[in-house]
Each structure stands twice: as C-alpha cells, then as structure tokens.
Protein backbone atom coordinates (compact mmCIF):
# COMPACT_ATOMS: atom_id res chain seq x y z
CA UNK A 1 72.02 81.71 122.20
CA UNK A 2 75.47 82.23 123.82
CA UNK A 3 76.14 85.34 121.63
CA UNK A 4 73.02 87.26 121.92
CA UNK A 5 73.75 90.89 121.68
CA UNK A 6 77.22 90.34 120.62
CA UNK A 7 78.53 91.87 117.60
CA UNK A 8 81.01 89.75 115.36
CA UNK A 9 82.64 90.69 111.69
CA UNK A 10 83.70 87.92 109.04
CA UNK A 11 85.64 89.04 106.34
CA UNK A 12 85.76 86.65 103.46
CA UNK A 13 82.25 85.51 104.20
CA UNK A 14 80.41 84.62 101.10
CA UNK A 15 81.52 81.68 100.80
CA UNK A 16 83.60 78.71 102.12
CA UNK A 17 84.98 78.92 105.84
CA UNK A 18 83.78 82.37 106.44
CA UNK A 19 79.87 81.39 105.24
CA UNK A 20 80.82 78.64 107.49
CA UNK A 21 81.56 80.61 110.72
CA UNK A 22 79.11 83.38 109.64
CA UNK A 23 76.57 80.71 110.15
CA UNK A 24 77.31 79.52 113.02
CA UNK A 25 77.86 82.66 114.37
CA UNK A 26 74.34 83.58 113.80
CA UNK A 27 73.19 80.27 115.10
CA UNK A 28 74.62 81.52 118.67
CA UNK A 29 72.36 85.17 118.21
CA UNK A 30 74.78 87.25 117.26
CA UNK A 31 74.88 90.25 114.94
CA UNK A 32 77.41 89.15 112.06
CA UNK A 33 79.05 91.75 109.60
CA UNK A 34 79.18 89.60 105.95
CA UNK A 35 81.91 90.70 104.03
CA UNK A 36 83.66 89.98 101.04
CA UNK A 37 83.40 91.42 97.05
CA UNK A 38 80.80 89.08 95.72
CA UNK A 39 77.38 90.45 96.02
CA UNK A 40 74.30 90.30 94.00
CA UNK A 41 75.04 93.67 92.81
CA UNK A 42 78.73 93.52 91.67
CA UNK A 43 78.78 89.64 90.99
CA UNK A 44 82.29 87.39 91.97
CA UNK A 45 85.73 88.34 90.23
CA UNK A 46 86.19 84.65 90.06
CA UNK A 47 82.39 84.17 88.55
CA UNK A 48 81.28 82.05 91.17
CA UNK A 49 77.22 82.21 92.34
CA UNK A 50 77.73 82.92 96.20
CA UNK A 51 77.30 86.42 97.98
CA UNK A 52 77.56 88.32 101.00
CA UNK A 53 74.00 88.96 100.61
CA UNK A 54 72.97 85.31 100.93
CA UNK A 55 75.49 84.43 103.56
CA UNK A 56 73.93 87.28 105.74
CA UNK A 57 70.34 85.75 104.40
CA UNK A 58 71.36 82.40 106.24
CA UNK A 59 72.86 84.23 109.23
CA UNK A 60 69.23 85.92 109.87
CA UNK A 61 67.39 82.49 109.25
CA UNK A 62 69.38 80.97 111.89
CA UNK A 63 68.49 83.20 114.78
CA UNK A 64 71.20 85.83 114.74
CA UNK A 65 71.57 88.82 112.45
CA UNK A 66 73.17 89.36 109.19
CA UNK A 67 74.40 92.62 107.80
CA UNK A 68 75.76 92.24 104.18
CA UNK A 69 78.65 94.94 103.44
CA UNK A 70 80.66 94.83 100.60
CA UNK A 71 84.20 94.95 101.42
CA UNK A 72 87.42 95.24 99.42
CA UNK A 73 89.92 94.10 102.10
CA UNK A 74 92.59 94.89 99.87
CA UNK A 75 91.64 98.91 100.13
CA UNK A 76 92.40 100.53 102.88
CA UNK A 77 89.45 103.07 102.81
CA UNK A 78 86.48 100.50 102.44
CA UNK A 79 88.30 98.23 105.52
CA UNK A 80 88.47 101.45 107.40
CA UNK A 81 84.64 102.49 106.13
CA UNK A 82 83.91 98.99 107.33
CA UNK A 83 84.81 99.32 111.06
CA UNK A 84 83.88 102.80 110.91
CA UNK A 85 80.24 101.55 110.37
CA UNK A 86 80.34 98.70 113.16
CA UNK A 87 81.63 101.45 115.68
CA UNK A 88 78.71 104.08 114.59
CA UNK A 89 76.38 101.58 114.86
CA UNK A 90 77.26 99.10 117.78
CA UNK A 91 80.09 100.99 119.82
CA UNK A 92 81.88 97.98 119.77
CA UNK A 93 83.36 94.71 118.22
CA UNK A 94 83.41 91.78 120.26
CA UNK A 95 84.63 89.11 117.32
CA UNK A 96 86.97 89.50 114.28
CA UNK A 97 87.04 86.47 112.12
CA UNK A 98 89.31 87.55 109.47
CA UNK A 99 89.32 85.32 106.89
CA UNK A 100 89.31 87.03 103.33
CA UNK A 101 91.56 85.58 101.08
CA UNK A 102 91.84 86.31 97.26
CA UNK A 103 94.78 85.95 94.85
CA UNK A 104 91.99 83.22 92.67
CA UNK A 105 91.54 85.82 90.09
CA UNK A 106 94.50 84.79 88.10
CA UNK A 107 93.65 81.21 86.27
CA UNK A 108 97.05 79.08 88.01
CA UNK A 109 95.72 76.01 86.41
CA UNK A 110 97.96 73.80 89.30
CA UNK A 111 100.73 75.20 87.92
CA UNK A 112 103.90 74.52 90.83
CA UNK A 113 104.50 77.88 92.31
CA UNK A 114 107.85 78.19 90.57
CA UNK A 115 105.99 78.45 88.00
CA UNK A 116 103.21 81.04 89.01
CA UNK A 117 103.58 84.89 87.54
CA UNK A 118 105.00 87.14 90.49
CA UNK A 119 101.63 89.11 89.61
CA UNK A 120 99.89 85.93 91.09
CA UNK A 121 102.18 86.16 94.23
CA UNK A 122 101.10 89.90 94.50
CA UNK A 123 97.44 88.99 94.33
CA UNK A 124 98.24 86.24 97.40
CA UNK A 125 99.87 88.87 99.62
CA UNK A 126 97.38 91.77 99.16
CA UNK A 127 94.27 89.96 99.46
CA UNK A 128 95.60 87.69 101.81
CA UNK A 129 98.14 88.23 104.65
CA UNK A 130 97.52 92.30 104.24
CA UNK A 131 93.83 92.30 104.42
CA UNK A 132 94.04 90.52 107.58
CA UNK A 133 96.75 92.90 108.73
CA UNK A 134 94.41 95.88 107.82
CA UNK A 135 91.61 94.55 109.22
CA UNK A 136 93.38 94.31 112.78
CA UNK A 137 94.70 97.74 112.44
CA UNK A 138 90.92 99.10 111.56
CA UNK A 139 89.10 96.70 113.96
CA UNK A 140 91.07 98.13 116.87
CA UNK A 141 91.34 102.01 115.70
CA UNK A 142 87.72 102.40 114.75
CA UNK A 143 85.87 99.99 117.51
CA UNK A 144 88.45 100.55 120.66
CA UNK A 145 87.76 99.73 122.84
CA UNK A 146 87.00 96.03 122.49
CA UNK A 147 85.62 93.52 125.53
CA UNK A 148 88.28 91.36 127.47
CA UNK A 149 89.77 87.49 127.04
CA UNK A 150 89.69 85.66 129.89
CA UNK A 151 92.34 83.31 129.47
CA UNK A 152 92.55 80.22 131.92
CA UNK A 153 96.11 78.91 133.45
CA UNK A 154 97.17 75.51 134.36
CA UNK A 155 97.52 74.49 137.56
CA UNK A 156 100.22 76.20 139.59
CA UNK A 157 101.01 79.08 137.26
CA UNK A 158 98.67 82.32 138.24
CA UNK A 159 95.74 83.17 135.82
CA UNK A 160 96.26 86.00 133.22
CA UNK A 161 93.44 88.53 131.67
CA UNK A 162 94.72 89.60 128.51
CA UNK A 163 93.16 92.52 126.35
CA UNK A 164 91.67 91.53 123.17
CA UNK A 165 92.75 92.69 119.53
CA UNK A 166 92.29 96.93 120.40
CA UNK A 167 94.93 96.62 123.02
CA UNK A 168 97.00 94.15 120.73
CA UNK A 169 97.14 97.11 117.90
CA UNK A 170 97.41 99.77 120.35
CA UNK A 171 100.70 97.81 121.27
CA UNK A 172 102.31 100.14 118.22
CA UNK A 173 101.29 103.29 120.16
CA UNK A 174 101.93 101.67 123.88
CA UNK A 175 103.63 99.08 125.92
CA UNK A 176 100.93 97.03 126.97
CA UNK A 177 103.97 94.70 129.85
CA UNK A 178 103.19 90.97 127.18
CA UNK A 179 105.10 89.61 124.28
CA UNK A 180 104.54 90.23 121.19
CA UNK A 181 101.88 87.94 119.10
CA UNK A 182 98.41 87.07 119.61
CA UNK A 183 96.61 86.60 122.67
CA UNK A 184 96.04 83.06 123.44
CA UNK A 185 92.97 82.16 125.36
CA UNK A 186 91.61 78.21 126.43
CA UNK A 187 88.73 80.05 128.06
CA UNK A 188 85.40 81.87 127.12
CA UNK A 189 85.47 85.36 125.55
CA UNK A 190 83.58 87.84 128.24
C-alpha cells in the first residue's frame, strides 16, 4: 500500500478513466475524493447508471478509502466547497487527478464539429478545460500547502525539486525562479 495515508481527489470519477484511477488509487491505500454529478441521489444528466457513490463503494473494497462528493466542476462555489472540505478534513492534498469532462449533454449524434451548435462548444469548454482550470486554482488556494515532487535528472545535468500544484497556482501571486507550465517529474511523489 504505497499510498497509505495519502489523500488524493478525482474529479470526473463515476465513471470511465476517473472510476479507473479512483480504483486504483484505492488499491494503493489511499483516501480518494469521488467526484462528479451522477449520484444515486441526483441521477446522470446524460441518464447513464454509474455514480460517485459506487465508484467510492469500489475504492473502499479495494483497501483504500472512498469519499463520494458531488461536484459541479463547472461552479465555482461547489469546486471551491470541494477543496474547502479536503483541507478541513485532511490539511492537505497530496494528488489531483482532474479529469471531469462534460459537454455529452447535448445529443451530437457524430455530427462533424462544423456542424455542432456553438451551445455544444460552450458545454466542451466549461465542463472541460475550465473545470480543470478551477480545480487547480481551488486545489492550491484551499489545501496549500501541498507535499513536494521529486523530480530525477539525467546524467550530467544537476537534480531539481520542484513544488507541486500549490506553488504552481501561487505562481499568479509570486515568482516561484521556473517556467511557466506544469511540473514534470520521472520520479516518485514524496
């Protein structure tokens, strides 16, 4: 159980790649925030049968521990609820798998995107590329501040420690001496 007592949240986990990670996650011992909108409760804008609830079901059953939340990641103040919760309650965040992704509720039927309502686009941006934005910006305001990367260097160039995704979205407020983008790491998270 490599992540034993590590805290991780998945955002688009009820299904697909984020149940996927969740899982495995969970597998490794750690504490896993499920989120996404489809839960037993509210049921799936798209009508399909998976939930946050049951992901977090499957992350308990495999030796780690699931927390269902239901999550909006296209609103700002249940994202920001969200890692305000994880910070209350664990001081930290040592994993952000940000994966929710909507834009499905529209019917496309494989129509060629120059043919898709600019409604549909709409749906694609704010469920998708600005729910992950959010979700860094929250992640690193509410549970800063987060663990380091170790990051390993070939041979002959000196070895780095970068700061993980709170330093990364403090870089708005602060120079932090990198370039811009995300940290890459080859080497175990600490």
């Amino acid at each position: 159980m490599r992540l034993a007592g590590k805290v991780a949240v998945v955002t688009g986990a009820s299904r697909g790649a984020g149940r996927g990670i969740a899982k495995v996650l969970g597998e490794e011992g750690a504490t896993v925030y499920v989120t996404g909108r489809t839960s037993r409760e509210c049921g799936s804008p798209t009508g399909r049968p998976e939930t946050i609830e049951h992901t977090a079901e499957m992350v308990t059953a495999r030796g780690g521990s699931g927390v269902a939340v239901r999550c909006d990641h296209t609103d700002d103040r249940q994202v920001r609820a969200l890692f305000g919760r994880v910070g209350e309650e664990h001081g930290r965040l040592d994993i952000l798998v940000s994966n929710a992704w909507g834009g499905y509720e529209r019917d496309v039927d494989d129509a060629p995107v120059w043919e898709l309502a600019p409604e549909h686009l709409d749906l694609m941006l704010a469920a998708g590329l600005r729910a992950h934005i959010l979700s860094v910006q929250f992640a690193g305001d509410c549970c800063a501040p987060l663990g380091a990367v170790s990051s390993s260097s070939p041979p002959g160039r000196s070895t780095s420690r970068t700061t993980s995704i709170s330093t990364t979205t403090s870089s708005r407020r602060r120079s932090t001496g990198r370039r811009s983008g995300w940290p890459r790491s080859s080497g175990p998270t600490t």
